[in-house]
N, C-alpha and C. Protein backbone atom coordinates (compact mmCIF):
# COMPACT_ATOMS: atom_id res chain seq x y z
N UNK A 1 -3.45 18.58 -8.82
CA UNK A 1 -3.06 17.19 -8.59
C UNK A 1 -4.10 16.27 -9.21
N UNK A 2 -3.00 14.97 -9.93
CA UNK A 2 -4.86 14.12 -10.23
C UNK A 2 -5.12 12.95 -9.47
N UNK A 3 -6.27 12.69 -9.73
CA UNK A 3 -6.66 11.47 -8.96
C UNK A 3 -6.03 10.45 -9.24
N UNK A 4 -6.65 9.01 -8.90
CA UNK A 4 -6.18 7.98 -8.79
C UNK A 4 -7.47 7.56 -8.52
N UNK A 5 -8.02 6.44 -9.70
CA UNK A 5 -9.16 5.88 -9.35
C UNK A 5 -8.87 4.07 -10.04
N UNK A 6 -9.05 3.36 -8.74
CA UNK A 6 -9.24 1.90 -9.12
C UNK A 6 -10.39 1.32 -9.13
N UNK A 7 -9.81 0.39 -10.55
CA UNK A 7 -10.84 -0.71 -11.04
C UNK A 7 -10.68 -2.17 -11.02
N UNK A 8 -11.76 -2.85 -10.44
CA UNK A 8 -11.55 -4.50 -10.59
C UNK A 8 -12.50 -4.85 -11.54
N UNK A 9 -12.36 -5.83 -12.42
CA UNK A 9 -12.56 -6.50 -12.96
C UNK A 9 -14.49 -5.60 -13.69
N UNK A 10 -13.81 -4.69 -14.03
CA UNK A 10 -15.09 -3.39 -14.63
C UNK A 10 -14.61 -3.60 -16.20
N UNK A 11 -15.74 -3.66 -16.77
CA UNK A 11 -15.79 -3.93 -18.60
C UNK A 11 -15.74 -2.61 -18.95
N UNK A 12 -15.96 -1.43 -17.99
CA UNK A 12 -15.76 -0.14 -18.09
C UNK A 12 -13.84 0.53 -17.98
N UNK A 13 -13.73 -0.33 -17.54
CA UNK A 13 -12.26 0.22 -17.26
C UNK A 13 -11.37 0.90 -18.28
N UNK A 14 -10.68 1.29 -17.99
CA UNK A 14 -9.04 1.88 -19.08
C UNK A 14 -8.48 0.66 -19.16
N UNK A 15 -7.86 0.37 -20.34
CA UNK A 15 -7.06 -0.58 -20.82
C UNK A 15 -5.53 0.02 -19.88
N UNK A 16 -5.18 -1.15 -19.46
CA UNK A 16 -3.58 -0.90 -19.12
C UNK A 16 -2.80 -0.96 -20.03
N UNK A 17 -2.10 0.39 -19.46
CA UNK A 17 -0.91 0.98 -20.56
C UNK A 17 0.59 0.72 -19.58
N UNK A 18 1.04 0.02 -18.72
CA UNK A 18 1.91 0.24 -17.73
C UNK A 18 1.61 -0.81 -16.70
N UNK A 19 3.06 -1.27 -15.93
CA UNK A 19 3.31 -2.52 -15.01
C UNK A 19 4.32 -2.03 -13.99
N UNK A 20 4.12 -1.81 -13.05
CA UNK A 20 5.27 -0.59 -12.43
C UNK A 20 5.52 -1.69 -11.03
N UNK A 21 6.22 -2.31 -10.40
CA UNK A 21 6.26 -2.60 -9.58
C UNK A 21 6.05 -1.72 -8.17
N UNK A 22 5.55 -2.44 -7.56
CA UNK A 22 5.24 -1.62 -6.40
C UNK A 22 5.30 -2.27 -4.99
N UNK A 23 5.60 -1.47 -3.74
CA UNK A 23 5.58 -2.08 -2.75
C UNK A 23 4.33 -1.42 -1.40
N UNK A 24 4.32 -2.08 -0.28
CA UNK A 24 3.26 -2.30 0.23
C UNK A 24 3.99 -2.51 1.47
N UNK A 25 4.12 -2.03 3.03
CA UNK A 25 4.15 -2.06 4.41
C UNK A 25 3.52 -2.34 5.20
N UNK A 26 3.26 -3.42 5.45
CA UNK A 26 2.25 -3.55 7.07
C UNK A 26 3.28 -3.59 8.15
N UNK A 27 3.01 -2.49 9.15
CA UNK A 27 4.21 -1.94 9.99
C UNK A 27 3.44 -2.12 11.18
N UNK A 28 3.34 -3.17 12.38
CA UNK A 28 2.44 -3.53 12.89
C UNK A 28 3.24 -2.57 14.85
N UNK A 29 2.63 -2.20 15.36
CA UNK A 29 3.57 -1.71 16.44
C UNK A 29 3.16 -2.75 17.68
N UNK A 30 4.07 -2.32 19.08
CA UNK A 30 3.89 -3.11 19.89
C UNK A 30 2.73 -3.22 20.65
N UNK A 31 1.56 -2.60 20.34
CA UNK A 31 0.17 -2.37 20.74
C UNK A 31 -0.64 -3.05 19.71
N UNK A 32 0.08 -3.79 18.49
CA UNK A 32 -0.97 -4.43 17.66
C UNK A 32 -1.49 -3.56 17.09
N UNK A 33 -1.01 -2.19 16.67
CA UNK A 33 -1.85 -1.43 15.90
C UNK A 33 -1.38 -1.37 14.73
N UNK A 34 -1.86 -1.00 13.15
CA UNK A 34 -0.76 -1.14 12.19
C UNK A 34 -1.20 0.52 11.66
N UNK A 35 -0.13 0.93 11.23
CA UNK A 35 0.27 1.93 10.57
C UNK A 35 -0.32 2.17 9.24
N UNK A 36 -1.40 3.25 9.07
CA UNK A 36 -2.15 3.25 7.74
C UNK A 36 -1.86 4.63 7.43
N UNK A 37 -2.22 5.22 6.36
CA UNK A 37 -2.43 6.14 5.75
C UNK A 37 -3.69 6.78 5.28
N UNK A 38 -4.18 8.19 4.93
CA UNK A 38 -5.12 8.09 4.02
C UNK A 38 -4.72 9.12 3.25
N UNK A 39 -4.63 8.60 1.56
CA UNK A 39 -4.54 8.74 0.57
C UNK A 39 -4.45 10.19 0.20
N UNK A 40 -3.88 10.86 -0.39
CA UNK A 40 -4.65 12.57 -0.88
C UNK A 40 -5.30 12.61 -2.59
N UNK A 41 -4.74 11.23 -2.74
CA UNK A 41 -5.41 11.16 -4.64
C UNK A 41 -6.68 10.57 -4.82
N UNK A 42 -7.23 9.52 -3.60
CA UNK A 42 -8.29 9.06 -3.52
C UNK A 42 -9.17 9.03 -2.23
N UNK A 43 -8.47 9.55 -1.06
CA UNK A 43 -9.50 9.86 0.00
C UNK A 43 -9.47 8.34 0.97
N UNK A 44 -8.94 6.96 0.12
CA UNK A 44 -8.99 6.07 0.85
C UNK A 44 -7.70 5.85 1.57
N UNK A 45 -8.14 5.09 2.42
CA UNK A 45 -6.92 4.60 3.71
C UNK A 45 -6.02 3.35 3.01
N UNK A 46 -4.86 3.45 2.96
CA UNK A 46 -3.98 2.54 2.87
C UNK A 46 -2.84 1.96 3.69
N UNK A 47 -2.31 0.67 2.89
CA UNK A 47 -1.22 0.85 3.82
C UNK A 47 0.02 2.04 3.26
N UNK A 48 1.20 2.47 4.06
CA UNK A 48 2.78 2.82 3.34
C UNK A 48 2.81 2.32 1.79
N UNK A 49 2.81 3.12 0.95
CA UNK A 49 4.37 2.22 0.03
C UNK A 49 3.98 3.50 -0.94
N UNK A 50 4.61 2.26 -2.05
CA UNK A 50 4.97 3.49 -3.48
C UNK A 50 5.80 2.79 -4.62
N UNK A 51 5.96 2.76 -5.83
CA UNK A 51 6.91 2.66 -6.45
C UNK A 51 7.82 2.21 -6.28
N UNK A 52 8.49 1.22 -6.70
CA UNK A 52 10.16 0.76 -6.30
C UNK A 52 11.02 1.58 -8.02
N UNK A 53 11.79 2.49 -7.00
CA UNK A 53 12.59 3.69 -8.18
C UNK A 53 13.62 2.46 -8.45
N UNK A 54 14.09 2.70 -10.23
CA UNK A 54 15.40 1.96 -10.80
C UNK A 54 16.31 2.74 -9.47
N UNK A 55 17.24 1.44 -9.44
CA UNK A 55 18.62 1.71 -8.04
C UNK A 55 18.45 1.16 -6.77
N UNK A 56 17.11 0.48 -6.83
CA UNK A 56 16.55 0.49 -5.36
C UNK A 56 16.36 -0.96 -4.85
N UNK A 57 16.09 -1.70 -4.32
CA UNK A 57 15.94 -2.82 -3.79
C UNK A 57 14.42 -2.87 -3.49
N UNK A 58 13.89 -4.22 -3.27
CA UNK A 58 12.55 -4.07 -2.48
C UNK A 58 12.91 -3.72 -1.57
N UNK A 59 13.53 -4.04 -1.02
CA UNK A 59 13.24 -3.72 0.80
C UNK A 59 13.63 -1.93 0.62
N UNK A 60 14.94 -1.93 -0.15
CA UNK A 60 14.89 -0.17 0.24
C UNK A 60 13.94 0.64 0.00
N UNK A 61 12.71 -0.05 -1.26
CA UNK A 61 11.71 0.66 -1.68
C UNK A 61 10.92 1.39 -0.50
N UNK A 62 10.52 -0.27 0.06
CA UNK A 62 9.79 -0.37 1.31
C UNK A 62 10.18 0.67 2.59
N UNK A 63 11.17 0.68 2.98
CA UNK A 63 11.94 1.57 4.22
C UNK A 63 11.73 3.01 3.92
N UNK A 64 11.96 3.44 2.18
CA UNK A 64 11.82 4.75 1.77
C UNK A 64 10.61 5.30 1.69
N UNK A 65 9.32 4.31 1.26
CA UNK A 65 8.23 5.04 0.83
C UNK A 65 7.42 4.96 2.63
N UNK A 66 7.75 4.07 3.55
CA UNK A 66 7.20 4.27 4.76
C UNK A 66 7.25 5.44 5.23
N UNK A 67 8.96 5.96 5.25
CA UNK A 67 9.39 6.58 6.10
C UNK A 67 8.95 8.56 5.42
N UNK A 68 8.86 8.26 3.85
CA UNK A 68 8.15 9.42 3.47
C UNK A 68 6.73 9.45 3.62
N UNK A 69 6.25 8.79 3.35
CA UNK A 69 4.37 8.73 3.75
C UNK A 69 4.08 8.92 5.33
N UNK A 70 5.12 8.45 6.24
CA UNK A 70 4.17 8.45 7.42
C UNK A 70 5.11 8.89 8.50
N UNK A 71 6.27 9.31 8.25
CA UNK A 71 7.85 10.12 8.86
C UNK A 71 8.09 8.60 10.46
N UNK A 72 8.14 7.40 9.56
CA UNK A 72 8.31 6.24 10.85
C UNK A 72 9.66 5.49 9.86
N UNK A 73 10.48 5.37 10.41
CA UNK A 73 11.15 4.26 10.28
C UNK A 73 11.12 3.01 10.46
N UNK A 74 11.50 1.97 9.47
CA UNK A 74 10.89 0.41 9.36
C UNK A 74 12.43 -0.33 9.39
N UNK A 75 11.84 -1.43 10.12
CA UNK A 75 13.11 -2.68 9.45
C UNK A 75 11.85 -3.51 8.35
N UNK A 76 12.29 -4.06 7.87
CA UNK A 76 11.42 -5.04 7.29
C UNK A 76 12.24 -6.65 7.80
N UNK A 77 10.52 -7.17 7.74
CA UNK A 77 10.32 -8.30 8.59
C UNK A 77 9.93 -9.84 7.53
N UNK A 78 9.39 -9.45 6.79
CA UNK A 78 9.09 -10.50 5.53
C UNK A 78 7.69 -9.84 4.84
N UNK A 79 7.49 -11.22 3.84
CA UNK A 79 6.55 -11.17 2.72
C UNK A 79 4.95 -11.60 3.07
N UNK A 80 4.36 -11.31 3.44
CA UNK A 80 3.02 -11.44 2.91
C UNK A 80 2.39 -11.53 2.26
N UNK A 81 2.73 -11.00 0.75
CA UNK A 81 2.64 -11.58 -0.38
C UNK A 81 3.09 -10.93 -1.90
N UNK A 82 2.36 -11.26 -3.09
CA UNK A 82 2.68 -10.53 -3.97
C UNK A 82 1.11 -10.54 -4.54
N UNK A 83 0.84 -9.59 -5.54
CA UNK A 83 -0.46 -8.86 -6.06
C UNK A 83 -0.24 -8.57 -7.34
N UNK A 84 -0.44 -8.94 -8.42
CA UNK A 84 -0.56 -8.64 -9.93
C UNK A 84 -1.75 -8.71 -10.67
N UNK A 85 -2.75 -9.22 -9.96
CA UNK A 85 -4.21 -9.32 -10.48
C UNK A 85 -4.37 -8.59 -11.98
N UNK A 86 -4.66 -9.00 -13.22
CA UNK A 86 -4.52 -8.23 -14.14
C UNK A 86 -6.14 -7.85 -14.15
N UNK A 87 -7.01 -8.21 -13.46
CA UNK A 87 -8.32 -6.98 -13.40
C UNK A 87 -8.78 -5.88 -12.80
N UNK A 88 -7.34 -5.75 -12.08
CA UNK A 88 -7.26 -4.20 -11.13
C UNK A 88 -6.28 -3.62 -12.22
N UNK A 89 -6.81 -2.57 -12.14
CA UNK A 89 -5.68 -1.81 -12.55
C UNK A 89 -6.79 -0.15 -12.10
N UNK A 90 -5.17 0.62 -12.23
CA UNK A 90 -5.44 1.83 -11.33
C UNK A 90 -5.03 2.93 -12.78
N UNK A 91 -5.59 3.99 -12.63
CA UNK A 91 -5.80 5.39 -13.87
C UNK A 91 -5.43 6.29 -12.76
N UNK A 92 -4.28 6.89 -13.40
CA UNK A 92 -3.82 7.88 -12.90
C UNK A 92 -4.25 9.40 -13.41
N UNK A 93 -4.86 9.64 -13.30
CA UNK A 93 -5.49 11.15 -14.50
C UNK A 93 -4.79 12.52 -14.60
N UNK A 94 -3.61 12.41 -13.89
CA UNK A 94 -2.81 13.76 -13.63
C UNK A 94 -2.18 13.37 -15.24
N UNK A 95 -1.55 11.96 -15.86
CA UNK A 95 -1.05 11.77 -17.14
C UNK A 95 -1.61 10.04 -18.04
N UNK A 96 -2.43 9.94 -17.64
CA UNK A 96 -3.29 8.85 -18.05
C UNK A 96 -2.58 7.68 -17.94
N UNK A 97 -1.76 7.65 -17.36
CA UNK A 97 -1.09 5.91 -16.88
C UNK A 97 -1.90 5.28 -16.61
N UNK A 98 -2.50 4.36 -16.86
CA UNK A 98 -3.26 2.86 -16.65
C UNK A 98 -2.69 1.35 -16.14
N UNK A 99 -2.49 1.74 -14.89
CA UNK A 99 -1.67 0.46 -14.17
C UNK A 99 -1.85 -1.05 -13.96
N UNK A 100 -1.48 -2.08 -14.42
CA UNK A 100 -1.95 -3.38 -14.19
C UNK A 100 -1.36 -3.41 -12.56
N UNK A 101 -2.04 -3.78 -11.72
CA UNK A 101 -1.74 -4.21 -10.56
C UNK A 101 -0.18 -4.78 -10.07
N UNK A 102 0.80 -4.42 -9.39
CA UNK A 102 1.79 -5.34 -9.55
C UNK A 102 2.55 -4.99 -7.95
N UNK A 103 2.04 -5.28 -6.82
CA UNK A 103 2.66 -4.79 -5.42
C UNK A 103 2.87 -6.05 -4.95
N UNK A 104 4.42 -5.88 -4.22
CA UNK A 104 4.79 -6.62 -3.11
C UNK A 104 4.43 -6.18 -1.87
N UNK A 105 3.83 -7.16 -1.18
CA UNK A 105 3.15 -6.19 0.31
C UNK A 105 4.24 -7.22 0.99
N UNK A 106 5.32 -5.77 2.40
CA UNK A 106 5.76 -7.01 3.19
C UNK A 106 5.75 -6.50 4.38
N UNK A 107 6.25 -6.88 5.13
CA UNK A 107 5.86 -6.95 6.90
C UNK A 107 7.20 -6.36 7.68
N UNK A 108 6.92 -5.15 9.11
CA UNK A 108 8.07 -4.23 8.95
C UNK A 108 7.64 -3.99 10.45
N UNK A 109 8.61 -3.90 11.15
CA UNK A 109 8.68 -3.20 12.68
C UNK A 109 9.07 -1.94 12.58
N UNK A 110 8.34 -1.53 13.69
CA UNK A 110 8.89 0.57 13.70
C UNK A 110 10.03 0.61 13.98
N UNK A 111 10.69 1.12 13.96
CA UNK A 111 12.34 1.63 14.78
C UNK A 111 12.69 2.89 15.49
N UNK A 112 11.45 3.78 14.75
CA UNK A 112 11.41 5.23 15.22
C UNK A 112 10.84 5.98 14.27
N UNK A 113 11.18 7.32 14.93
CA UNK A 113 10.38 8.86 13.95
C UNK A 113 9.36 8.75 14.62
N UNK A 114 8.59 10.20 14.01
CA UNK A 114 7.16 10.64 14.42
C UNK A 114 6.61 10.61 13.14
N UNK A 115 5.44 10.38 13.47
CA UNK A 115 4.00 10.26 12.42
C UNK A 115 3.85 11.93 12.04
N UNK A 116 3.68 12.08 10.56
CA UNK A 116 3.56 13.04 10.07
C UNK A 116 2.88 13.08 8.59
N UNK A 117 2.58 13.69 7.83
CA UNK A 117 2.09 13.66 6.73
C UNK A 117 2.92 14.34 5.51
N UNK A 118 2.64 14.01 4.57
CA UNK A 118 3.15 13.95 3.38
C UNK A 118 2.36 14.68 2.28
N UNK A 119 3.07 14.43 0.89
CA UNK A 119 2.20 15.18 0.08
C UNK A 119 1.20 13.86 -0.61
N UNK A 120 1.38 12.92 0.22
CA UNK A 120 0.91 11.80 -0.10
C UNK A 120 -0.08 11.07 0.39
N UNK A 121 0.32 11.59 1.88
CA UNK A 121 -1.05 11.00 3.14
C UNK A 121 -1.55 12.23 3.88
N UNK A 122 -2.63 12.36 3.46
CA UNK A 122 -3.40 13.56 4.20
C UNK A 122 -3.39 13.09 5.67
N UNK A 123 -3.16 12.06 6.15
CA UNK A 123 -3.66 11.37 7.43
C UNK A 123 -2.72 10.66 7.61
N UNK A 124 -2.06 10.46 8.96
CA UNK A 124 -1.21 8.99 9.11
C UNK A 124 -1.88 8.28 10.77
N UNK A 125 -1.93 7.18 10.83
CA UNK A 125 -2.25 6.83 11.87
C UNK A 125 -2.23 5.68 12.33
N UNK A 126 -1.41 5.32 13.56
CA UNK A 126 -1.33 3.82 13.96
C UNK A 126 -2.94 3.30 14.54
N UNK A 127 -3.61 2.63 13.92
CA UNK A 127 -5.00 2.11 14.16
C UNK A 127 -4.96 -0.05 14.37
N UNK A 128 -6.06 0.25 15.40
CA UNK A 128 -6.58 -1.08 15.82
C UNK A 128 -6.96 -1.57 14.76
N UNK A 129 -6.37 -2.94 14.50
CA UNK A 129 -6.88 -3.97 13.41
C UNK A 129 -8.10 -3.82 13.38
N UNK A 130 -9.15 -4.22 14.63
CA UNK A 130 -10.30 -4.15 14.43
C UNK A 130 -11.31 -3.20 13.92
N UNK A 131 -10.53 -1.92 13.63
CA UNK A 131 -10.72 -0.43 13.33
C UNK A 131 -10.83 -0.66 12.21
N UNK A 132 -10.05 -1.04 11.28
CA UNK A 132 -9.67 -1.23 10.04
C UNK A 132 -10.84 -1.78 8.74
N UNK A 133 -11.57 -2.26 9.22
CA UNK A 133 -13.57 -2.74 9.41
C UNK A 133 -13.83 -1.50 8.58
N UNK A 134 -13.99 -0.77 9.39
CA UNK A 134 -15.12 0.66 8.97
C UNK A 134 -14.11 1.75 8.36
N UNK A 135 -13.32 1.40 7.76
CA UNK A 135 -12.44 2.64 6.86
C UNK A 135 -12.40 2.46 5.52
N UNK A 136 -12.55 4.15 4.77
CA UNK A 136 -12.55 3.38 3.67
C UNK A 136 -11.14 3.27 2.59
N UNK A 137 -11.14 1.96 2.43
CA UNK A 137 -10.50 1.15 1.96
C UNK A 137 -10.50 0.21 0.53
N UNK A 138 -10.06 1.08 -0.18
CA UNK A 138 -9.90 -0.19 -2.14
C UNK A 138 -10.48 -1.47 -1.44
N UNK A 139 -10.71 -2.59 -2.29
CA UNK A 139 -10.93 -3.60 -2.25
C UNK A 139 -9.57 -4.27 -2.38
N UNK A 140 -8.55 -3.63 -3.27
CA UNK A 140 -7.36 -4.92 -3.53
C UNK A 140 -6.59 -4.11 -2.48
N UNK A 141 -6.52 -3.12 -1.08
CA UNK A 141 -5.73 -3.17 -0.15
C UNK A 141 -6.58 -3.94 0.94
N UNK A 142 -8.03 -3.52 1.11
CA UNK A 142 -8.58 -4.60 2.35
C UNK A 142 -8.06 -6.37 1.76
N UNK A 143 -8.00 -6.27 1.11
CA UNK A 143 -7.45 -7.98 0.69
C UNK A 143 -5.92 -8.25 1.37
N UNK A 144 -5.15 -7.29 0.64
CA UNK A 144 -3.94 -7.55 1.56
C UNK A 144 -3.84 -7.57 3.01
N UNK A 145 -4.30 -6.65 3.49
CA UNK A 145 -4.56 -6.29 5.26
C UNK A 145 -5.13 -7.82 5.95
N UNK A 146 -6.34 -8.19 4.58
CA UNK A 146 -6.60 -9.36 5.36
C UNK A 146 -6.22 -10.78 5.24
N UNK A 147 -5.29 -10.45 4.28
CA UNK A 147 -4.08 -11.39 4.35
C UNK A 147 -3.01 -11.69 5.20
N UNK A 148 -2.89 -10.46 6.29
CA UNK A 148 -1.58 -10.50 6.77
C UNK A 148 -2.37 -10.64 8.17
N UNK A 149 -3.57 -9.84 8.18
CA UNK A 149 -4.28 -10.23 9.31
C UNK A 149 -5.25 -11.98 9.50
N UNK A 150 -4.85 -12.32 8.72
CA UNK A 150 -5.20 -13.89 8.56
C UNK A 150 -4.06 -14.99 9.53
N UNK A 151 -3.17 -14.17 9.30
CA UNK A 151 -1.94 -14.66 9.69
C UNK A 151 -1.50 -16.30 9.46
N UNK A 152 -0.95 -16.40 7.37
CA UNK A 152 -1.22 -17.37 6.55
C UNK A 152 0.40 -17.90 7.35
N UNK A 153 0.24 -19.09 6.68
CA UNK A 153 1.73 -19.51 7.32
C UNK A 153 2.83 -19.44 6.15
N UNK A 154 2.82 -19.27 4.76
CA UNK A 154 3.19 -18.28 3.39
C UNK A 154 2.66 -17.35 3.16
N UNK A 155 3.56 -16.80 2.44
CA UNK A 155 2.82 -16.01 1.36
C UNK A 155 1.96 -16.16 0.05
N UNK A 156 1.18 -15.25 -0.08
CA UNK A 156 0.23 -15.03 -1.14
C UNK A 156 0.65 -14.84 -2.26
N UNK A 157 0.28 -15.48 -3.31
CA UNK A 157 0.81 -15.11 -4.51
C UNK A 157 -0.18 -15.40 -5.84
N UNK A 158 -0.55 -13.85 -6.09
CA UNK A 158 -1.83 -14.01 -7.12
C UNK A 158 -1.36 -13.04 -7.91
């Protein structure tokens, strides 16, 4: 399997070769805890998501890549924002894709299922916001988290 290693705004970086839309879940439960992941390509904690496949909708993106990463079912709830930063971009090394940044992060209630893991999340776990501090975490997902944990009265759009 290959990694997945991100870069911000590094003069070292891979040139982006690729713009893939992507989506992003903050799935918050009735204890205020939100639903994270941790990674198996990079070891860090994220939120849900993945890819939005041609055929698909955002929101179906969103419902599909939750419910495979972390075996929970979502409604989705709204936007928190959007993310294209063109000085992140992510290297995929299993086939050298070089990603310009491009995720919709949006906001999702549980509905059901059990927490389970994937070939995607070594880890799944509903955790205390305040938890969320000491994990490790990319820089362009602690941004989103603390976007939604800001609790803006729009959405973000960078």
């Amino acid at each position: 399997m290959g990694r997945r290693i991100d870069y911000y705004d590094d003069p070292n970086a891979p040139k982006a070769n690729s713009l893939v839309p992507s989506v992003n879940v903050v799935v918050e439960n009735d204890k205020g805890e939100i639903l994270m992941i941790r990674r198996t390509d990079n070891g860090n904690w994220a939120l849900p998501g993945g890819a939005i496949d041609l055929g698909e909708s955002v929101t179906q993106a969103a419902m599909r890549e939750t419910k495979e990463e972390t075996g929970i079912d979502v409604e989705i709830t709204g936007l928190v924002g959007i993310y294209s930063d063109p000085k992140h971009v992510i290297h995929y090394t299993s086939n050298d894709e070089v990603r310009q940044e491009f995720s919709i992060v949006l906001t999702g209630n549980p509905l059901g299922g059990r927490l389970r893991q994937s070939s995607e999340s070594c880890e799944v776990h509903w955790v205390v916001s305040g938890d969320i501090a000491y994990l490790q975490v990319d820089r362009s997902m602690r941004l989103r988290i603390d976007h939604y944990l800001d609790d803006r009265i729009g959405p973000v759009v960078m």
